[in-house]
Protein backbone atom coordinates (compact mmCIF):
# COMPACT_ATOMS: atom_id res chain seq x y z
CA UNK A 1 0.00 0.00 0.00
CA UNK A 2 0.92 3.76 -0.81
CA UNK A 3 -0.25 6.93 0.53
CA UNK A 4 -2.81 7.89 -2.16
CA UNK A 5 -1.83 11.15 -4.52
CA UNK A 6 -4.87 12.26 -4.90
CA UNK A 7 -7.21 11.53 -1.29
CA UNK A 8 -10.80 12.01 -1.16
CA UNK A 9 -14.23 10.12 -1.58
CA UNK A 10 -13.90 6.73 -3.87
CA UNK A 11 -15.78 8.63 -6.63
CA UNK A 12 -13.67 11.92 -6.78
CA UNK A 13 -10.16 9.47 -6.83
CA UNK A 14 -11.34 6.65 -9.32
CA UNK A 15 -9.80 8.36 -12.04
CA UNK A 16 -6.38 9.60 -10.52
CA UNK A 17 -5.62 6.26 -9.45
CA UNK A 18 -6.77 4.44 -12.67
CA UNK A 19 -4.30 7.42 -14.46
CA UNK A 20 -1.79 6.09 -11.98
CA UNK A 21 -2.37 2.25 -12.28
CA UNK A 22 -3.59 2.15 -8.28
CA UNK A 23 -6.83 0.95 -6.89
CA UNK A 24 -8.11 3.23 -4.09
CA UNK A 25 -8.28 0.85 -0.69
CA UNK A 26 -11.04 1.00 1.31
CA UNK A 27 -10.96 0.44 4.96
CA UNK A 28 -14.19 -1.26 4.42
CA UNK A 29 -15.27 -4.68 4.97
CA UNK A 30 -16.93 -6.66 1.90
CA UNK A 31 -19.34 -7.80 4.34
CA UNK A 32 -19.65 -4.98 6.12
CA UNK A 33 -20.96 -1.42 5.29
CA UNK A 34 -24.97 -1.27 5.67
CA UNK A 35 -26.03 1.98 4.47
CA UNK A 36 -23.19 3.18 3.48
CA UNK A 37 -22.49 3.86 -0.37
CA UNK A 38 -19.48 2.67 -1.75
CA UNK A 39 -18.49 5.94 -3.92
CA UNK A 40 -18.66 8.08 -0.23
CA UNK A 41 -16.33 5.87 1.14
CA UNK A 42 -13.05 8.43 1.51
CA UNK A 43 -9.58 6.86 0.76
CA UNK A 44 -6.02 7.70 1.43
CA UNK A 45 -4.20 4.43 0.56
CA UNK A 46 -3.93 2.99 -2.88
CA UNK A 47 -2.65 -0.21 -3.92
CA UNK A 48 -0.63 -0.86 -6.97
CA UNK A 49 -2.37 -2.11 -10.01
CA UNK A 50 -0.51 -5.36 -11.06
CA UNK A 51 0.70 -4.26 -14.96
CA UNK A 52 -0.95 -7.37 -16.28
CA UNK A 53 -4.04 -6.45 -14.98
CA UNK A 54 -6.25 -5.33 -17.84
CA UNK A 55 -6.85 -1.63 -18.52
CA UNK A 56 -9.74 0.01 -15.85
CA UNK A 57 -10.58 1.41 -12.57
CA UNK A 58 -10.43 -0.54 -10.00
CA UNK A 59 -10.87 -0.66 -5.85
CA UNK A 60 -9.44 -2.79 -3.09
CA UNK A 61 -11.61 -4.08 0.03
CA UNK A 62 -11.35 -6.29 2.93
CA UNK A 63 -12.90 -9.41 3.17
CA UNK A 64 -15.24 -10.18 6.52
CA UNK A 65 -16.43 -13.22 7.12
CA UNK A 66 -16.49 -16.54 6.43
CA UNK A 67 -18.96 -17.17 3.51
CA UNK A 68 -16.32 -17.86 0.38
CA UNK A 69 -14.08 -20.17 2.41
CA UNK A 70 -12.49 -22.29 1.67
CA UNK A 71 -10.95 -19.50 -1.25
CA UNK A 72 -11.46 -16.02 0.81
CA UNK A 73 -11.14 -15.39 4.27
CA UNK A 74 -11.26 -12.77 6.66
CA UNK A 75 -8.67 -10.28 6.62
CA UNK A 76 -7.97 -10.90 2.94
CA UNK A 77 -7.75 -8.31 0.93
CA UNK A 78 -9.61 -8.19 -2.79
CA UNK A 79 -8.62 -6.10 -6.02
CA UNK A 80 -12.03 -5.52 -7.97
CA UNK A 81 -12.53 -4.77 -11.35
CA UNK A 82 -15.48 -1.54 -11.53
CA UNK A 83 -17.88 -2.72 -13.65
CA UNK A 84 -21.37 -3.88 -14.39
CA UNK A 85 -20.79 -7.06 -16.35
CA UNK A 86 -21.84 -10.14 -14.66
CA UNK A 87 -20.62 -13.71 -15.30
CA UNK A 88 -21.62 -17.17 -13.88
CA UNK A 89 -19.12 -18.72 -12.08
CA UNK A 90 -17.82 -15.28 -11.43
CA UNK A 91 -16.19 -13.84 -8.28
CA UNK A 92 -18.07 -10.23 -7.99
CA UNK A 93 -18.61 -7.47 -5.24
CA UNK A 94 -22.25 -6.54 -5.26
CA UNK A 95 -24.62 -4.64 -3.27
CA UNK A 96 -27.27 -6.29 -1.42
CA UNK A 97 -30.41 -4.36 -0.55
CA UNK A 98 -30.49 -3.81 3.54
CA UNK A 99 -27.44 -6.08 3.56
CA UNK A 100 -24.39 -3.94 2.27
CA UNK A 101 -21.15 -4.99 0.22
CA UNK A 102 -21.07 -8.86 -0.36
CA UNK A 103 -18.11 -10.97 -2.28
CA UNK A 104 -19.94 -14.05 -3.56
CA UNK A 105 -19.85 -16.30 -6.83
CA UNK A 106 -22.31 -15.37 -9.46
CA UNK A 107 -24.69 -18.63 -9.84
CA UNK A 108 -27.96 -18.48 -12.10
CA UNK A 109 -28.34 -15.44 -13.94
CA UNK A 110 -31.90 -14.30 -15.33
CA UNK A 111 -32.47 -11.07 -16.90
CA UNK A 112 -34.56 -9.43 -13.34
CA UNK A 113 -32.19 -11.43 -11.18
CA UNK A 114 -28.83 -12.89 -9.98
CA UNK A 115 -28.42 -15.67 -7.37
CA UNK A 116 -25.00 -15.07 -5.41
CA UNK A 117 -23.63 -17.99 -3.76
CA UNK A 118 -21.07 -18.50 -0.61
CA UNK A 119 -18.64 -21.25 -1.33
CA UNK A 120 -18.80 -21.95 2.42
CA UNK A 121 -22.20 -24.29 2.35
CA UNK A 122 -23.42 -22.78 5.61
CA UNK A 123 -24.50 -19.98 3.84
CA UNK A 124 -27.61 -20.00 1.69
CA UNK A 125 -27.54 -18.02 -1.89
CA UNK A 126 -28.85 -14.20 -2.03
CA UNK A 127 -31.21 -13.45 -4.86
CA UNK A 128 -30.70 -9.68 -5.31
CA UNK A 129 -32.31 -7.68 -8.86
CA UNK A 130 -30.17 -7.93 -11.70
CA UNK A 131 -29.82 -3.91 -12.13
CA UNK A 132 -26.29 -1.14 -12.48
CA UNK A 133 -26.49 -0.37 -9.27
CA UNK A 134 -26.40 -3.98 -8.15
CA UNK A 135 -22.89 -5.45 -9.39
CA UNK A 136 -19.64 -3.34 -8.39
CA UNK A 137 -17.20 -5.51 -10.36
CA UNK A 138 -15.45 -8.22 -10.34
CA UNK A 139 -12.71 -9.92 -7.79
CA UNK A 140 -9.60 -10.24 -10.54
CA UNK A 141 -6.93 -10.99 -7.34
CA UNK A 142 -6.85 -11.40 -3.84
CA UNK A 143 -3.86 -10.63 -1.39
CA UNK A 144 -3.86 -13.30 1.47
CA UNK A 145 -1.55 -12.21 4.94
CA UNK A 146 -2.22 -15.02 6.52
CA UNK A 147 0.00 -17.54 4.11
CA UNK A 148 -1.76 -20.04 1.89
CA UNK A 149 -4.82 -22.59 3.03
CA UNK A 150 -5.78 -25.47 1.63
């Protein structure tokens, strides 16, 4: 991490950092962050873009919880691509209605609605509306402090 150039809210630093191949970080849990907006969130830490990472804005959370493991856990940190396109079988960052920001793996995909799915079985899927404001990209990388785990 790197002191930001630019600090300020997430949606008055996407651009500077994207300029800059950086992701604003957020000190905001993926799980966390009920009634908050994403884009309000201020920033003063970037992280550095990898260069092989393809050309766009991106942002960097914290993962909370314990929904994706076996693959995320908490404390991990996630480099998401901004964007709207949804995939199945997909790694995204979405908004939940009354539930905040969620990682979870994009399952069936109709045109009103996605079903997002924990990879830890305890956790049933989330059917949210399939709209822009819904998806915030997708997980491209994670960093993982705590060493690897099976």
């Amino acid at each position: 991490m790197e002191r930001a150039t630019t600090a300020g809210m997430i949606a008055d630093v996407l651009d500077s950092a994207r300029a800059m191949r950086a992701a604003p970080r957020l000190d905001l849990g993926a799980a966390a962050g009920v009634g908050r907006d994403l884009w309000d969130e201020p920033c003063e830490q970037w992280v550095r873009v990898p260069d092989d990472a393809p050309a766009g804005s991106y942002v960097s959370l914290r993962v909370v919880g314990e929904s994706m493991d076996p693959l995320l856990h908490t404390g991990d940190s996630v480099l998401v691509q901004v964007g709207t396109t949804v995939a199945r079988d997909t790694v995204v960052l979405a908004r939940v209605p009354d539930a905040g920001y969620v990682v979870k793996k994009v399952g069936k995909v109709t045109r009103a609605q996605l079903e997002l799915q924990s990879l830890n079985d305890a956790f049933p899927p989330i059917v949210v509306p399939r709209d822009d404001r819904t998806i915030v990209g997708t997980v491209v990388l994670r960093w993982c402090p705590h060493g690897a785990r099976a």
